[in-house]
Protein backbone atom coordinates (compact mmCIF):
# COMPACT_ATOMS: atom_id res chain seq x y z
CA UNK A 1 -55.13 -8.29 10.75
CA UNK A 2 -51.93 -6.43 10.73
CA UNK A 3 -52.09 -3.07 10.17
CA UNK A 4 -50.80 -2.18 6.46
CA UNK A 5 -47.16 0.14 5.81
CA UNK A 6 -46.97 3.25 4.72
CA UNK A 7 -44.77 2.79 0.72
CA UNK A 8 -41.25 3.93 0.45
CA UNK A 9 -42.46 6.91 -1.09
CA UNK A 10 -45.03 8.40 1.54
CA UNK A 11 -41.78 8.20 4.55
CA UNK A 12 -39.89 10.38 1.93
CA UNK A 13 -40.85 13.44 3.66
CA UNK A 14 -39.72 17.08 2.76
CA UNK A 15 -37.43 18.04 5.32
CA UNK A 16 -33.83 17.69 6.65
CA UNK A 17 -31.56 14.52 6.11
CA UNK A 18 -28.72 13.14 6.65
CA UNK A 19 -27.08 10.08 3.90
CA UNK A 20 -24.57 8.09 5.32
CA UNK A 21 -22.12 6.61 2.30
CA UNK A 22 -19.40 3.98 3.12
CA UNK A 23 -15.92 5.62 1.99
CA UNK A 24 -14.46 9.51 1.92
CA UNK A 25 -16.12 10.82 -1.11
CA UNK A 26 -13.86 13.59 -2.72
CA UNK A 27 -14.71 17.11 -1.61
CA UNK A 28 -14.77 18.31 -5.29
CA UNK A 29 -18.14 16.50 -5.30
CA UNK A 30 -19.90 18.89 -3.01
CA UNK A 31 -21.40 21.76 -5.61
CA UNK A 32 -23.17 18.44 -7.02
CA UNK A 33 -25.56 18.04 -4.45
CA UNK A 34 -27.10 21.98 -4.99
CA UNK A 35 -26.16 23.52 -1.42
CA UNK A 36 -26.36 20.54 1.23
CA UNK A 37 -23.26 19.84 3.72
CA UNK A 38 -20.70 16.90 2.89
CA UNK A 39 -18.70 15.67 5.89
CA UNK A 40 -16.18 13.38 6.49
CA UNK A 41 -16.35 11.03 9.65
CA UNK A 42 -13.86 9.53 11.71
CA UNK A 43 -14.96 5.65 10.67
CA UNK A 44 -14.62 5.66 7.27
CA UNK A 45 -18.19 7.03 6.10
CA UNK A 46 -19.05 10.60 4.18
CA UNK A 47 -22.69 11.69 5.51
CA UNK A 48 -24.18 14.39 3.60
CA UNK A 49 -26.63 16.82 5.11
CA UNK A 50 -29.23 19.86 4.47
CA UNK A 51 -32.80 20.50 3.65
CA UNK A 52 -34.72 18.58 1.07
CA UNK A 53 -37.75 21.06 -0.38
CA UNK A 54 -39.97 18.09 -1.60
CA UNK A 55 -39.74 14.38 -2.62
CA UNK A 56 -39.01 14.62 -6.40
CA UNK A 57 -35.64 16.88 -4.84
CA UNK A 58 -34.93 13.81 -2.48
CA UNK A 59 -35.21 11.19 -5.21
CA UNK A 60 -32.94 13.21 -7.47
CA UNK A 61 -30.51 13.33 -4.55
CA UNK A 62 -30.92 9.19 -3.89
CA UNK A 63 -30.26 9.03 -7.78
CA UNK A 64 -27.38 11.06 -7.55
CA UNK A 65 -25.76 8.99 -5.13
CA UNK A 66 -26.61 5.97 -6.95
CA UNK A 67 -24.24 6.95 -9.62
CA UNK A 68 -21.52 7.60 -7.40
CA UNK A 69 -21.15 4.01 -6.85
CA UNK A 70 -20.18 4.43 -3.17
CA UNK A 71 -22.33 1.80 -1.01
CA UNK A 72 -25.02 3.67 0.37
CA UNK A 73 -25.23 2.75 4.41
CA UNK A 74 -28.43 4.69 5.56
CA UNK A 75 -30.63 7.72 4.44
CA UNK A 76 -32.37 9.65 8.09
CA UNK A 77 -34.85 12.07 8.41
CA UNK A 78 -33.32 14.95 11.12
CA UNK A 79 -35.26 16.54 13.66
CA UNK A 80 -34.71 20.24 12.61
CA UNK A 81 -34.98 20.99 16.36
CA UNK A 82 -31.14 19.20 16.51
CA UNK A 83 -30.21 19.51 13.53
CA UNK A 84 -29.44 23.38 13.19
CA UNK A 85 -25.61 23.23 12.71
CA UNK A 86 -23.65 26.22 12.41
CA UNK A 87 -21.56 26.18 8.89
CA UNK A 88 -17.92 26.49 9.02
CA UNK A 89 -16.43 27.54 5.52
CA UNK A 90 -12.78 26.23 4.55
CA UNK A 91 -10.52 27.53 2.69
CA UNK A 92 -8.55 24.21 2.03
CA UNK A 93 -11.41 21.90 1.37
CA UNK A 94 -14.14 23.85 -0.34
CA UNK A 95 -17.37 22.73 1.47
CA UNK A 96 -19.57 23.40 4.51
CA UNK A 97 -18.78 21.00 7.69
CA UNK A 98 -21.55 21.71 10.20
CA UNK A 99 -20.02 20.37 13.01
CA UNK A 100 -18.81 22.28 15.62
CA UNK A 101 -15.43 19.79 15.41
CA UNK A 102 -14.99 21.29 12.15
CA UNK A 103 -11.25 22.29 12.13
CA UNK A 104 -10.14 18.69 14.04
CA UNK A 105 -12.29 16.69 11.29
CA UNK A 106 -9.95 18.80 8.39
CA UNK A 107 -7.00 18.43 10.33
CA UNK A 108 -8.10 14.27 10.34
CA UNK A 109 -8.89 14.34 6.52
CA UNK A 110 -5.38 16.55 5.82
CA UNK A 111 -3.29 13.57 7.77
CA UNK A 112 -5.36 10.87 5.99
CA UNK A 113 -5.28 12.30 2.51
CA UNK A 114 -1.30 12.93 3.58
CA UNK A 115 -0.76 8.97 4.77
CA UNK A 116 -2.72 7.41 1.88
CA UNK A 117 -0.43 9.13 -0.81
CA UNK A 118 2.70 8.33 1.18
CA UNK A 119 1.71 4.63 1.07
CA UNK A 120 0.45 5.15 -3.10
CA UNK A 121 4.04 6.68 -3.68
CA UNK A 122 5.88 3.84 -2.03
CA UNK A 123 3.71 1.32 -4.10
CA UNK A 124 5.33 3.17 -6.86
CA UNK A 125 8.84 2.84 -5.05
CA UNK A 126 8.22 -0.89 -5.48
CA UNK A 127 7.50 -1.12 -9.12
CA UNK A 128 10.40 1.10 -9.77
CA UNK A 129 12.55 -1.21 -7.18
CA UNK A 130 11.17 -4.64 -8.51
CA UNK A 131 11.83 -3.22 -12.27
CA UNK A 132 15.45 -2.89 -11.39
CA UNK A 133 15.80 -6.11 -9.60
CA UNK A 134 14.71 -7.38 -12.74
CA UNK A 135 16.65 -5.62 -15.32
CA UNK A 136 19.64 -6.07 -13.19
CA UNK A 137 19.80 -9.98 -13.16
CA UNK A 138 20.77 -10.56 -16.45
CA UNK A 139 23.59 -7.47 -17.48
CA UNK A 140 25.34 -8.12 -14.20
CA UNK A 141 29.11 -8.74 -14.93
CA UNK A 142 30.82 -12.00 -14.09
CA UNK A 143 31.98 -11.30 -10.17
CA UNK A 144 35.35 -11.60 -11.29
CA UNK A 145 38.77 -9.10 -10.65
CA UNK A 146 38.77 -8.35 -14.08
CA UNK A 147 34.84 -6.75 -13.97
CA UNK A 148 35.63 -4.68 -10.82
CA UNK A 149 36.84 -1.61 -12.20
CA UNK A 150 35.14 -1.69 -15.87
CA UNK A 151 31.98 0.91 -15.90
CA UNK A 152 29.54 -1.64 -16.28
CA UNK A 153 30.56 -2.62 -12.78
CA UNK A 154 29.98 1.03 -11.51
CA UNK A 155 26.48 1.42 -13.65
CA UNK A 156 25.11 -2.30 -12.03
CA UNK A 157 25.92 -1.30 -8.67
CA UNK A 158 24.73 1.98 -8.62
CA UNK A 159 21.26 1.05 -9.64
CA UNK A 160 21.93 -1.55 -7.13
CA UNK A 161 21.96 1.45 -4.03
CA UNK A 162 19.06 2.63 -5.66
CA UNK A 163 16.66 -0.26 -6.24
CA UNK A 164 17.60 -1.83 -2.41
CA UNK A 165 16.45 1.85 -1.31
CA UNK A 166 12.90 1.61 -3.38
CA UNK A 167 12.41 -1.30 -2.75
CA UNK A 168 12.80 -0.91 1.14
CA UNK A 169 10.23 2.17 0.89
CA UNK A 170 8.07 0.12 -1.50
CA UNK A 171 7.54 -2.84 2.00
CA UNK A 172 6.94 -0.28 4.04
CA UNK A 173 4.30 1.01 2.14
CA UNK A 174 2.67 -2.86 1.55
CA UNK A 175 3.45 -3.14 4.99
CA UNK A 176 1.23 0.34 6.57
CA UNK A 177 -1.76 -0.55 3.79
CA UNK A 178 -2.10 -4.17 5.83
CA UNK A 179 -0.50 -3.05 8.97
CA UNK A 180 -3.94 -3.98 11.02
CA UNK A 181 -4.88 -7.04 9.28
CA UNK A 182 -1.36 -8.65 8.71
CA UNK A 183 -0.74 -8.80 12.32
CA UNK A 184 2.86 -10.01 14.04
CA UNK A 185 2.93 -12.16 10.91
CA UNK A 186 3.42 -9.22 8.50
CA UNK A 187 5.32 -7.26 10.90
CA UNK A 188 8.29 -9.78 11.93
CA UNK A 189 8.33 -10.67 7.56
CA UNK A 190 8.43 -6.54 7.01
CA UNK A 191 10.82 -6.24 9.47
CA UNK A 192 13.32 -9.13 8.70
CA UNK A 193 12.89 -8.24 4.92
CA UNK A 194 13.65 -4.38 5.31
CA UNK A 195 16.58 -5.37 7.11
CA UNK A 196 17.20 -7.36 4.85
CA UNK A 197 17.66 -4.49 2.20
CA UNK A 198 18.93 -2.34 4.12
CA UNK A 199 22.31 -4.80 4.50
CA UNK A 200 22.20 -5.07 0.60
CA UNK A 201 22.29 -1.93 -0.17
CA UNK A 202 25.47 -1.55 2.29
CA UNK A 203 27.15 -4.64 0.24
CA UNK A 204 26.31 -2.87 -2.94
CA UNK A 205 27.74 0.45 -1.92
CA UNK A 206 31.02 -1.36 -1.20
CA UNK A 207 30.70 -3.16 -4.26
CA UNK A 208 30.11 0.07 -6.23
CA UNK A 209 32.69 2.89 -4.38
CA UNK A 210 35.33 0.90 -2.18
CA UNK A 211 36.03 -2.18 -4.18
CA UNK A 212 37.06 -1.01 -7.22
CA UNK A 213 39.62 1.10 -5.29
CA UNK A 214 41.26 -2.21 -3.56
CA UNK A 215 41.19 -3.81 -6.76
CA UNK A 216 44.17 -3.07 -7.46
CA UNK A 217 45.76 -1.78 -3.92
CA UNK A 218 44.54 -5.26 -1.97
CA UNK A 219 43.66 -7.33 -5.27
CA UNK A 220 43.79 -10.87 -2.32
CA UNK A 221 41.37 -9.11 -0.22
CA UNK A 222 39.28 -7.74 -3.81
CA UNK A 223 39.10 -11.45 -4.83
CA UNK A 224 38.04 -12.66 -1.03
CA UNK A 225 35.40 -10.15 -0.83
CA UNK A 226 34.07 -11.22 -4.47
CA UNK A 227 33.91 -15.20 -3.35
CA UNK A 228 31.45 -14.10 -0.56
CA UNK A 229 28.46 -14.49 -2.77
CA UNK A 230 29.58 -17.62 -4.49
CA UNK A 231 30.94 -18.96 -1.14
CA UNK A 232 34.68 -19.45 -2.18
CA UNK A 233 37.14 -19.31 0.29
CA UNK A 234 39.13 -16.25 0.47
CA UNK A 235 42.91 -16.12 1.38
CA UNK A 236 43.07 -13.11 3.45
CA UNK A 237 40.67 -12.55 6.61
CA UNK A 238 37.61 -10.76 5.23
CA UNK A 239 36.25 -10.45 9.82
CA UNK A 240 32.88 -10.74 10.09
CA UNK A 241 31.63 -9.45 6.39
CA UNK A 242 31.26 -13.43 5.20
CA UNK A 243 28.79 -13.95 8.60
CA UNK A 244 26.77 -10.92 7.81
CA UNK A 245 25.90 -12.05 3.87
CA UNK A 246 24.87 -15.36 5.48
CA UNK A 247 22.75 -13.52 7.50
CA UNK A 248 21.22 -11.07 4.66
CA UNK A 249 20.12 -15.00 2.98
CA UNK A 250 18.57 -15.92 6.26
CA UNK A 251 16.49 -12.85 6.60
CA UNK A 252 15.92 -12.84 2.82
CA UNK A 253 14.66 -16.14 2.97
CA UNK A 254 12.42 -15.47 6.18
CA UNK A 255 11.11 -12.20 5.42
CA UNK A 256 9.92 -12.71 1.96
CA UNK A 257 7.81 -15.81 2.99
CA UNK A 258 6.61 -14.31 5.89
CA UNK A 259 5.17 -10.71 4.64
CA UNK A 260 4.37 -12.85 1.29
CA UNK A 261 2.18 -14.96 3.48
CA UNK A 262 0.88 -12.31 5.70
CA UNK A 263 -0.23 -10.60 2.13
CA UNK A 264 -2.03 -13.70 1.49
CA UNK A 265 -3.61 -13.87 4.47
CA UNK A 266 -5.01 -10.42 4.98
CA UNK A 267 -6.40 -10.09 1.75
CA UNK A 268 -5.99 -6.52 1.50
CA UNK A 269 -4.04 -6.78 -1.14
CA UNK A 270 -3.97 -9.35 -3.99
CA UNK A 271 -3.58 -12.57 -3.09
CA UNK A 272 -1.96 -14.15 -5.57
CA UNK A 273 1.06 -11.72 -5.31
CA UNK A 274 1.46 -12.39 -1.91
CA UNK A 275 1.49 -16.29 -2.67
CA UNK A 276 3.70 -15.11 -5.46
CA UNK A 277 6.41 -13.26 -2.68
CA UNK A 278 6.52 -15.92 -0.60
CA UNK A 279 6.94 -18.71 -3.28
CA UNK A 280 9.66 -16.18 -5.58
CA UNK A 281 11.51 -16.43 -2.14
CA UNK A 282 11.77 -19.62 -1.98
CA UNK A 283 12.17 -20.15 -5.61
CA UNK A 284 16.22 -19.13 -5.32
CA UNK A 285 17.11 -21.73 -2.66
CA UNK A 286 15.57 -24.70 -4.18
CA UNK A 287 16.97 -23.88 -7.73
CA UNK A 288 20.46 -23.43 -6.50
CA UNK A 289 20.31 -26.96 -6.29
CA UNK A 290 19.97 -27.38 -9.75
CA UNK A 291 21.73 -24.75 -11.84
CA UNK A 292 24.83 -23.33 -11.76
CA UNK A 293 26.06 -20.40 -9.92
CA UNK A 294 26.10 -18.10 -12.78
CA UNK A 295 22.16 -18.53 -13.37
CA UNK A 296 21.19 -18.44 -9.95
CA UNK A 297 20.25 -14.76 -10.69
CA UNK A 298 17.61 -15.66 -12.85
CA UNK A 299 15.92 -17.20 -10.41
CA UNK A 300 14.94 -13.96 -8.74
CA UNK A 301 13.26 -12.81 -11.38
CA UNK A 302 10.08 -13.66 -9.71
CA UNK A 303 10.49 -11.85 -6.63
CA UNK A 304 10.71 -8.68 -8.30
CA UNK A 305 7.66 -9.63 -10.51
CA UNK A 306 6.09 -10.14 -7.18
CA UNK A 307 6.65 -6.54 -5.36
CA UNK A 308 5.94 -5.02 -8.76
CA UNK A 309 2.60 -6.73 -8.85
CA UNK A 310 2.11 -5.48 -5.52
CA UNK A 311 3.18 -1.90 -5.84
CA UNK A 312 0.66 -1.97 -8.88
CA UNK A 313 -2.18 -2.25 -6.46
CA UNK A 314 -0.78 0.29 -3.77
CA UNK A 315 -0.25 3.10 -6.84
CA UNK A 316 -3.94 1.98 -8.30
CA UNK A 317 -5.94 1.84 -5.31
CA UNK A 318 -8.78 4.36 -5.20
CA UNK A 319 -8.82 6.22 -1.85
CA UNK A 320 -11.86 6.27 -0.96
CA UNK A 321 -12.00 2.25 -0.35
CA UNK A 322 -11.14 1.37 3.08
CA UNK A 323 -9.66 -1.76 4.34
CA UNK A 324 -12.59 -3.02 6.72
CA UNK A 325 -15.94 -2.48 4.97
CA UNK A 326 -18.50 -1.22 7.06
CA UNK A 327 -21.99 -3.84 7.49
CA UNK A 328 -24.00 -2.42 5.51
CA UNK A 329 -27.77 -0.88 7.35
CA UNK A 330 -30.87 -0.02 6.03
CA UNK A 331 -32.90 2.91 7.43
CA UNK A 332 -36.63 2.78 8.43
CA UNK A 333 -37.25 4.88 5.82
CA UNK A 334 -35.91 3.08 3.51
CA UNK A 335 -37.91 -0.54 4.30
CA UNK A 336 -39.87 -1.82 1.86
CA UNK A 337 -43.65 -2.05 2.76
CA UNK A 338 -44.14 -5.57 4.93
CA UNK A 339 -40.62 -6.17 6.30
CA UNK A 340 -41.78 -5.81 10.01
């Protein structure tokens, strides 16, 4: 006859204990648990620590962290024999640590808190970007002598600098959230796409400050440098700038479908927006085959839909949720009766 278990409730004894939750749970939090110790730790869990004076003060506790919502990984009972920590008050976060690595575990929170808002604001730096890219398809001016030195000209291109710059931030922050689980997939796409961008933004600070100045000094060479994107021939000798848009189509072409699939794969992210990158990419190429020059721009629409969609979930994520979840464990004292 096996020998019967004690309930849930007689192993809840009054003592010391230590709940492990999966995620950093804001500091503000720890005047809610009435004195115990909330620590971060350096894989991704918030343990929270102290005396318990009886079992109706534990269950409270277990209820309180209930409505947190965080996933609750284990609840221990501490020997108080190791488990008398010296408390280290900061200034900067507001609650007890009680270990004796205090000051390096703030020092790890301060760089973490620091990184995740760095990659939040360049999620923003992507809506903004991919907001431009689309409001700028359908007011740009006919490429044209005429529209070089009219203000509209001046206005597109401008935005132009600045939406190539966002939107280069705005990769580099959906690159660092999925750096780990994108792999040499995600990095060559982020890497041939920010160059990408980068050699935009030069064209478009020609386009806005140096050729409306040869417009009318070098009008042959003005006209040359305008037939680049339409692929006209040009009648003066425009050196390598022709072989270097090629290139910013190759890499534009490569590195969208490769950090769009990357996306996809890692499932960090959303999914379908990384389907959507990689598809938007594409979408350009195969249209051009089927409309004319002039409406070509339209068809890259998508791709700024895309990293907006995707700088929506950087900007939105909650920072507490963590890209590899932790298995999730159940204490011993937390077994139900009859699970040995």
């Amino acid at each position: 006859m096996s020998k019967p278990h004690a309930s849930t409730d007689d192993r809840l004894e009054p003592g010391r204990y230590e709940i492990r939750l999966q995620g950093h749970l804001d500091t503000r939090w720890a005047a809610w648990f009435d004195g115990l110790s909330l620590a971060h730790q350096s894989d991704g869990t918030t343990v929270i620590y102290g005396s318990v004076v009886d079992q109706a003060a534990l269950h409270g506790l277990l209820s309180k962290v209930r409505d947190l919502g965080l996933p609750l990984i284990a609840v221990s009972q501490v020997d108080p024999k190791v488990a008398n920590r010296p408390d280290v008050n900061s200034d900067t976060d507001h609650y007890r640590c009680g270990h004796a690595s205090a000051n390096t575990q703030i020092k790890e929170k301060k760089m973490k808190t620091t990184t995740s808002n760095l990659i939040r604001w360049a999620g923003l730096s992507a809506v903004v970007g991919g907001t431009l890219f689309v409001a700028m398809q359908p007011i740009h001016p006919p490429e044209i002598l005429s529209s070089v030195t009219t203000p509209a000209w001046a206005i597109v291109h401008y935005v132009g600098i600045a939406m190539c710059l966002l939107n280069l931030l705005g990769i580099t922050g959906i690159y660092a959230r999925q750096a780990q689980q994108a792999g040499w997939l995600g990095l060559a796409g982020f890497l041939l796409f920010g160059l990408m961008w980068a050699l935009t933004a030069s064209f478009q600070f020609a386009e806005a400050l140096i050729l409306p100045l040869l417009a009318t000094e070098a009008p042959r060479f003005a006209v040359g440098f305008l037939g680049i994107t339409s692929g006209s021939p040009s009648e003066v000798s425009l050196g390598i700038l022709p072989a270097v848009y090629s290139a910013t189509s190759v890499l534009y072409l490569f590195g969208g479908v490769l950090l769009g699939i990357a996306t996809f794969r890692a499932g960090v992210l959303p999914r379908w927006a990384g389907g959507g990158l990689a598809v938007a990419t594409v979408a350009p190429l195969a249209l051009s085959l089927l409309l004319p020059h002039e409406f070509i721009r339209l068809a890259a629409v998508p791709i700024g839909v895309a990293l907006v969609w995707l700088g929506c979930a950087l900007w939105s994520e909650r920072r507490e949720t963590i890209s590899e979840p932790l298995p999730r464990r159940v204490s011993p004292q937390l077994r139900p009766a009859g699970a040995d």
